[in-house]
Protein backbone atom coordinates (compact mmCIF):
# COMPACT_ATOMS: atom_id res chain seq x y z
CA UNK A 1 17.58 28.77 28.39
CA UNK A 2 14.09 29.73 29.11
CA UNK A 3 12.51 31.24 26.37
CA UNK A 4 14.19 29.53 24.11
CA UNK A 5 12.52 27.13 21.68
CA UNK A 6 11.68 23.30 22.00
CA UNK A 7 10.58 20.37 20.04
CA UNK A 8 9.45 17.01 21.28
CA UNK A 9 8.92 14.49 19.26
CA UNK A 10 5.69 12.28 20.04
CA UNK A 11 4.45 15.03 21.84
CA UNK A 12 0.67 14.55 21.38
CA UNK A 13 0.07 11.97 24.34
CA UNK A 14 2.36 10.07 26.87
CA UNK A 15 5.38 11.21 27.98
CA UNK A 16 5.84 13.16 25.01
CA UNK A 17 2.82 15.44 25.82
CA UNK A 18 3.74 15.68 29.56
CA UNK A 19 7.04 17.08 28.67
CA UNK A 20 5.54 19.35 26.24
CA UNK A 21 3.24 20.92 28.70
CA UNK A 22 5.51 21.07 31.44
CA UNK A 23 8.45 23.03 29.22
CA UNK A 24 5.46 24.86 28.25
CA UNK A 25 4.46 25.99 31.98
CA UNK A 26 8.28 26.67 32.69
CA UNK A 27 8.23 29.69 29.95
CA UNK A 28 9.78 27.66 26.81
CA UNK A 29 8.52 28.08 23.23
CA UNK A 30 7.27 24.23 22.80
CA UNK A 31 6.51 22.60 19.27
CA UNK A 32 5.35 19.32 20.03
CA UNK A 33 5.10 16.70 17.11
CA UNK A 34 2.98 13.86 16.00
CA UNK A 35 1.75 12.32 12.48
CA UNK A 36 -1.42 13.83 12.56
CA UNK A 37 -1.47 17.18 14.04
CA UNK A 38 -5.18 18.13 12.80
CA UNK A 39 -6.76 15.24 14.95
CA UNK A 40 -4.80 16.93 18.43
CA UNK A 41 -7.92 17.39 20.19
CA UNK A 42 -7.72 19.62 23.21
CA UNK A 43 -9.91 18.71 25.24
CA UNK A 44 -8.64 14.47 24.95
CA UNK A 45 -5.07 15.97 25.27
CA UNK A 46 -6.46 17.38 28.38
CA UNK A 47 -8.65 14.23 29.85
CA UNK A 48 -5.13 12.00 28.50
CA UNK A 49 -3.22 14.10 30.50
CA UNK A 50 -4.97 14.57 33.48
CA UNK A 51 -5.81 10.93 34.03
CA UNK A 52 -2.11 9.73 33.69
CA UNK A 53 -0.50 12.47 35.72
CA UNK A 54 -3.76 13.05 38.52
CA UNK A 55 -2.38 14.82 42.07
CA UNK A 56 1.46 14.57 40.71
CA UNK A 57 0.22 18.46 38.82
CA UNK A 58 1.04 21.67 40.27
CA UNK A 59 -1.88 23.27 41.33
CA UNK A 60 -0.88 26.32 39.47
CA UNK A 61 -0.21 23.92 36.04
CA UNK A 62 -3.70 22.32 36.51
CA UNK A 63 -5.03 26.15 36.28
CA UNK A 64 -3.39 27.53 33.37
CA UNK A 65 -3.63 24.22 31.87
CA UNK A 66 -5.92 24.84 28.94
CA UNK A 67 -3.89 28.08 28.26
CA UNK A 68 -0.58 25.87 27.82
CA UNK A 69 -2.07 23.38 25.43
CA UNK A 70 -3.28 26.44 23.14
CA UNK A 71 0.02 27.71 23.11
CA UNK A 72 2.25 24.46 22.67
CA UNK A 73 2.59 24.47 18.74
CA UNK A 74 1.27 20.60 17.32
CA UNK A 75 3.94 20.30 13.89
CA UNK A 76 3.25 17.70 11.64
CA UNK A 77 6.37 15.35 11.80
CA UNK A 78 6.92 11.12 10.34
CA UNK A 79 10.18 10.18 12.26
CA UNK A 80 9.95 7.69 9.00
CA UNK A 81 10.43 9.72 6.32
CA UNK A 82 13.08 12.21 5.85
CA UNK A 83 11.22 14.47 3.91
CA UNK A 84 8.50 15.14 6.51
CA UNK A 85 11.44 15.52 9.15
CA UNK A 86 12.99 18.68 6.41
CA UNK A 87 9.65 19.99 5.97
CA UNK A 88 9.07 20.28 10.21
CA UNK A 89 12.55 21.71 10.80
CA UNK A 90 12.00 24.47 8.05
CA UNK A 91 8.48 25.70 9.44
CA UNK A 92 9.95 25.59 12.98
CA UNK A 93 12.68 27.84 11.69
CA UNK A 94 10.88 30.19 9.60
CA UNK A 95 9.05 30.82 12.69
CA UNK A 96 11.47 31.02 15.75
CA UNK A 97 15.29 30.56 13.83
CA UNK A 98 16.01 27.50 15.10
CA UNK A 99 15.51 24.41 17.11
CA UNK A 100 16.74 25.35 20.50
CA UNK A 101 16.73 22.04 22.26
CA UNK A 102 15.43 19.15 21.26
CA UNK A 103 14.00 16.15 22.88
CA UNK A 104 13.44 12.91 21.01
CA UNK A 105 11.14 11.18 22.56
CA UNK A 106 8.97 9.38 19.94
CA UNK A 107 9.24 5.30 19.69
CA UNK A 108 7.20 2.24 20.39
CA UNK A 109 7.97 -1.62 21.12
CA UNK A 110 6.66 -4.95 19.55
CA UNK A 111 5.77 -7.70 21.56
CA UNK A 112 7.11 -10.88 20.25
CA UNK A 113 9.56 -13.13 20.73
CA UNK A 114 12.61 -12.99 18.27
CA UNK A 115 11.81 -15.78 16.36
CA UNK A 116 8.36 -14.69 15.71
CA UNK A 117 8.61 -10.51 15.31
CA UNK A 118 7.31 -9.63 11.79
CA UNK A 119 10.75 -8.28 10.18
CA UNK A 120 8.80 -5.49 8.60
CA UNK A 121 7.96 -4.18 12.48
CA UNK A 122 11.69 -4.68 13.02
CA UNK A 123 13.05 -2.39 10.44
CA UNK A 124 10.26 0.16 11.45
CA UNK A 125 10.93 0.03 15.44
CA UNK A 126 14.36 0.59 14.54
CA UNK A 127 13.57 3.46 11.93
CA UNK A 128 11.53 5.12 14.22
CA UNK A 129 13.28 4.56 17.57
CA UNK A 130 16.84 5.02 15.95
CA UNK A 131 17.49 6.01 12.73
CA UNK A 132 14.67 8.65 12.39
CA UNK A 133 16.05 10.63 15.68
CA UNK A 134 19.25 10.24 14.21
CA UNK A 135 18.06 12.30 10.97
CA UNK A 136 16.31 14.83 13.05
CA UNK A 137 19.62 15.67 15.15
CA UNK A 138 21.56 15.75 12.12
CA UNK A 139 19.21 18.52 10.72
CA UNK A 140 19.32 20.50 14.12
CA UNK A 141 22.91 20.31 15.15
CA UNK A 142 24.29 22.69 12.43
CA UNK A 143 22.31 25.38 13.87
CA UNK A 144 23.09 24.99 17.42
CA UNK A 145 27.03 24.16 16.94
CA UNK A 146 27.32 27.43 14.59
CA UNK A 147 25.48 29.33 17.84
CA UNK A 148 27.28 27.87 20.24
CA UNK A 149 24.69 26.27 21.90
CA UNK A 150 21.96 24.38 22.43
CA UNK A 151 20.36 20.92 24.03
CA UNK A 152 19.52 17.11 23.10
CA UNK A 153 17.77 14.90 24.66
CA UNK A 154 17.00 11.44 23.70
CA UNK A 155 14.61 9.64 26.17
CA UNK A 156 15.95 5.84 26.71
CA UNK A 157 14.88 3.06 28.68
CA UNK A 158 16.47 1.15 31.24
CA UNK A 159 15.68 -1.91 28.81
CA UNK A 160 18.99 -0.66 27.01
CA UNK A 161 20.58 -2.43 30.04
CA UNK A 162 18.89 -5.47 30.09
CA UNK A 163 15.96 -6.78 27.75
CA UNK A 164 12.96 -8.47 28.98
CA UNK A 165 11.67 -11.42 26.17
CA UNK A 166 9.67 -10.29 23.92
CA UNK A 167 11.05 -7.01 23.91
CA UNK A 168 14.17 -7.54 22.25
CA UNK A 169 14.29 -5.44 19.85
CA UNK A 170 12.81 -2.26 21.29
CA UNK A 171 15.43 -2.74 23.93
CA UNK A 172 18.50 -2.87 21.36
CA UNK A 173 17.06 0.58 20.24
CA UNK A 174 17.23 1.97 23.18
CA UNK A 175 20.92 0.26 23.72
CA UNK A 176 21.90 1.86 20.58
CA UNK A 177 20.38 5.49 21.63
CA UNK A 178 22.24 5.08 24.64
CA UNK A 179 25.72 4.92 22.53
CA UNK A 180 24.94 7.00 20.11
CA UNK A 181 24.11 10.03 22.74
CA UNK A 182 27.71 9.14 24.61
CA UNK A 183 29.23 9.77 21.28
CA UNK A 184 27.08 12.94 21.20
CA UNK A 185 27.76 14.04 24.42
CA UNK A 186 32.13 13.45 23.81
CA UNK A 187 31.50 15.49 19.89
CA UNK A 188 29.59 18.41 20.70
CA UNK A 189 30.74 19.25 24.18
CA UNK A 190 33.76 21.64 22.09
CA UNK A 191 30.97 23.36 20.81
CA UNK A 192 28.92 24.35 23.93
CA UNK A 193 26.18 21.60 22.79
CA UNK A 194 24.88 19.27 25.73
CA UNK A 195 23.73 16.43 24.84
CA UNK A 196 22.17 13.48 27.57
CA UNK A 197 19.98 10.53 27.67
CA UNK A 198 16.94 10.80 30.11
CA UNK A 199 16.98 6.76 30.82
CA UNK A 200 13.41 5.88 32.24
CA UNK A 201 11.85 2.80 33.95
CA UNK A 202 8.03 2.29 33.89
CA UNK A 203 5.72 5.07 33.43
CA UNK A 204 1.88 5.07 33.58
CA UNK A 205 1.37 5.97 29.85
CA UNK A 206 -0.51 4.02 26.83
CA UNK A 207 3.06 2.82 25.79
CA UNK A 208 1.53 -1.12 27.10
CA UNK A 209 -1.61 -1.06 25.29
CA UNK A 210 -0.18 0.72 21.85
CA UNK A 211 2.78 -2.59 21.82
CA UNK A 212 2.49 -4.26 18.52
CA UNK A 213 2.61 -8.08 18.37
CA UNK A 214 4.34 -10.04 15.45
CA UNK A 215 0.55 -10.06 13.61
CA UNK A 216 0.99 -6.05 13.51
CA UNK A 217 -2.18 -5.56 15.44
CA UNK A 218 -2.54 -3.21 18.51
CA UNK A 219 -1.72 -5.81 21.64
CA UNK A 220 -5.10 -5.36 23.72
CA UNK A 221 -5.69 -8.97 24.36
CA UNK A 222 -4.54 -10.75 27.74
CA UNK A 223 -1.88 -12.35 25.59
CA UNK A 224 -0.88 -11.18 22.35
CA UNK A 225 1.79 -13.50 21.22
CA UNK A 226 -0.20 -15.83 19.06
CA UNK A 227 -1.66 -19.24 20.27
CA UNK A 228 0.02 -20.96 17.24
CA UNK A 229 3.51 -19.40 18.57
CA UNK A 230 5.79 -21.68 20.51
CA UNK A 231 5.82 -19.26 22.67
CA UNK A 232 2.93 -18.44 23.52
CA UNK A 233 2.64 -19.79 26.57
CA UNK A 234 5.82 -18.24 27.93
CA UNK A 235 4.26 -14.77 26.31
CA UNK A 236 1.09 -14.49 28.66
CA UNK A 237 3.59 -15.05 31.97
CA UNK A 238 5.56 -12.05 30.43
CA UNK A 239 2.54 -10.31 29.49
CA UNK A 240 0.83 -10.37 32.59
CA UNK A 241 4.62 -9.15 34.28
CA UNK A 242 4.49 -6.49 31.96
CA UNK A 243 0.92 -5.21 32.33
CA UNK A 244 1.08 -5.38 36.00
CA UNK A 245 4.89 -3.53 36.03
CA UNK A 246 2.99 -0.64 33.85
CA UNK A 247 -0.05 -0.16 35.81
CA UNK A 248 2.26 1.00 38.38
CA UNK A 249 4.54 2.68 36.85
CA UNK A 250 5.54 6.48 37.17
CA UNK A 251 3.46 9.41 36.14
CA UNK A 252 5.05 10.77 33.46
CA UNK A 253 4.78 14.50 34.86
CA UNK A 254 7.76 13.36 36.93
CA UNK A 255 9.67 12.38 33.80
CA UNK A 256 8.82 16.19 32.50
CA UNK A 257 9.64 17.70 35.40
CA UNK A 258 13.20 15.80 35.33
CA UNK A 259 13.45 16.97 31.61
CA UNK A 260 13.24 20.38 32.72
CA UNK A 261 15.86 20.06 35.68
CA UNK A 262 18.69 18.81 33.24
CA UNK A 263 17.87 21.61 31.05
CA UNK A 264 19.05 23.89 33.75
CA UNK A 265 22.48 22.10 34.74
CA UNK A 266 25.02 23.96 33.14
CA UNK A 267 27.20 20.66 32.79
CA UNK A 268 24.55 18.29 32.31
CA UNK A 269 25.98 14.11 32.34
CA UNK A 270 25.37 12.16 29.33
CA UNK A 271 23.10 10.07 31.28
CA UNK A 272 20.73 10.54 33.65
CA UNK A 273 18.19 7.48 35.10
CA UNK A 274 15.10 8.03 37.02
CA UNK A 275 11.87 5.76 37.64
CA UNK A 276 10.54 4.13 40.74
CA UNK A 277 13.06 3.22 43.46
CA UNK A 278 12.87 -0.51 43.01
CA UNK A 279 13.75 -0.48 39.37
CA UNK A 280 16.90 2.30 39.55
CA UNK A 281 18.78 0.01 42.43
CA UNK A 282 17.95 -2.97 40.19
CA UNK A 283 19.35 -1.01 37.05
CA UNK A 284 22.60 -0.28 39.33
CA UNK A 285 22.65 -3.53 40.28
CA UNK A 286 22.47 -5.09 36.81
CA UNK A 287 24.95 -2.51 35.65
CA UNK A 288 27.77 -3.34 38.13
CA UNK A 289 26.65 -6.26 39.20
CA UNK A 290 27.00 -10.08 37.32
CA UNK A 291 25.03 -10.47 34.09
CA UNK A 292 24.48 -13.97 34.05
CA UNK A 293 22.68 -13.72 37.80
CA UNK A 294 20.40 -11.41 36.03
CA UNK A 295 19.66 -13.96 33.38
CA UNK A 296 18.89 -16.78 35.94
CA UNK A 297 16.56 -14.46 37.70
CA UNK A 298 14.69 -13.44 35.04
CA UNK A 299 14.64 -17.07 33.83
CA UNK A 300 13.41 -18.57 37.01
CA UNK A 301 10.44 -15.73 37.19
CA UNK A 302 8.90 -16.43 33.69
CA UNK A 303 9.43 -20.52 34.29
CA UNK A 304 7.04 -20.43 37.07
């Protein structure tokens, strides 16, 4: 399907942007989205995604790379609002026919316990992680099924198998994107439309320091589950887990390149995991393996 024509979602930084380029550098026709299209800067899109990807680039990548990031398209696009979502689809069909593939990728995470998570971050986590993709493949699918083909994919986390606290709620989005791309997968199979979930573990990305805590303010303190919380000291163990688990994490470039290798399979699953070797035999493990053992090993690590 090379040539054909893309759109990621959150595709100015992270992940997003790594995919972008990458599908970009493979020969597809890439329109990458974000809010604000007119502040994509270049030259930051180039420092972001050099520091978080470093020796993991092709040489040959790292040389046409200014090329590919004045060819990607930037779309304006609010997963949020259904109008916005109309208004991208139309412009990227008035311009290429239709949305070839597409790769939902946008979402973000509070970090707060359930108790304390600010109900109007709920309903917009789950907006954005869930129902807005949701919208989007509605608008695409009639397109590809009346073609005869075309490709989804919705970037999950292994969270959707097992939630850490204080990320309970981004991790019941990614649950439900899990289900709602099996149902995908079983629908549009009879009409030569593939659809998968690219499953992910930790990735060395921004995703950390853009969490929102229950106060709706960016979480760049050491702990940013509020001192008045009851949980607060429970929060900075977690925290501190957390920031250490991302520092490590993947570059995303590998998480582009795997985007681009399912693209190819002509029978692609309706799953596919990948992230650092440690966390995909603990995902198998959780999978098959006893829930509540999970539970008390998680609990014993954040009682310490």
């Amino acid at each position: 399907m090379r040539n054909s024509t893309v759109l990621v979602t959150g595709g100015s930084s992270g992940i997003g942007l790594s995919i972008a380029v990458y599908l970009r550098y493979c020969g597809y026709k890439v329109y990458a989205s974000s809010r604000n299209p007119k502040k994509n800067d270049s030259k930051l899109q180039k420092e972001i995604f050099l520091q978080q990807n470093r020796n993991k680039i092709p040489k040959k990548l790292r040389k046409q790379l200014d090329n590919i990031l004045n060819e990607i398209k930037f779309v304006k696009l609010d997963i949020t609002d259904n109008q916005s979502i109309d208004k991208c689809i139309s412009k990227i069909e008035s311009e290429s026919e239709m949305v070839d593939i597409l790769i939902n990728n946008v979402g973000f995470s509070t970090f707060s316990s359930i108790e304390d998570n600010n109900f109007d971050q709920i309903v917009s986590m789950f907006n954005t992680n869930v129902i807005g993709p949701t919208y989007l493949t509605q608008k695409v699918l009639p397109k590809m099924r009346e073609k005869e083909q075309g490709r989804i994919i919705n970037i999950s986390s292994m969270a959707g198998h097992q939630a850490l606290p204080f990320m309970g709620f981004y991790a019941a989005t990614k649950a439900a994107i899990m289900r709602l791309t099996e149902a995908l997968h079983l629908e549009c199979n009879q009409f030569n439309v593939k659809v998968s979930s690219l499953i992910l573990g930790t990735f060395n990305t921004n995703f950390n320091a853009n969490m929102i805590n229950s106060n709706s303010s960016k979480s760049k303190e050491h702990n940013p589950v509020p001192k008045t919380s009851p949980y607060s000291t429970m929060g900075e163990k977690v925290w501190r887990f957390t920031e250490s688990f991302f520092s490590g994490g993947t570059r995303p470039i590998k998480a582009a390149r795997k985007t681009a290798k399912i693209l190819t399979k002509r029978r692609p699953k309706a799953g596919y995991h990948y992230g650092r070797f440690n966390e995909t035999v603990l995902n198998t493990l959780r999978k098959y393996g006893n829930t509540q053992f999970f539970l008390s090993l998680l609990n014993w690590m954040f009682k310490r």
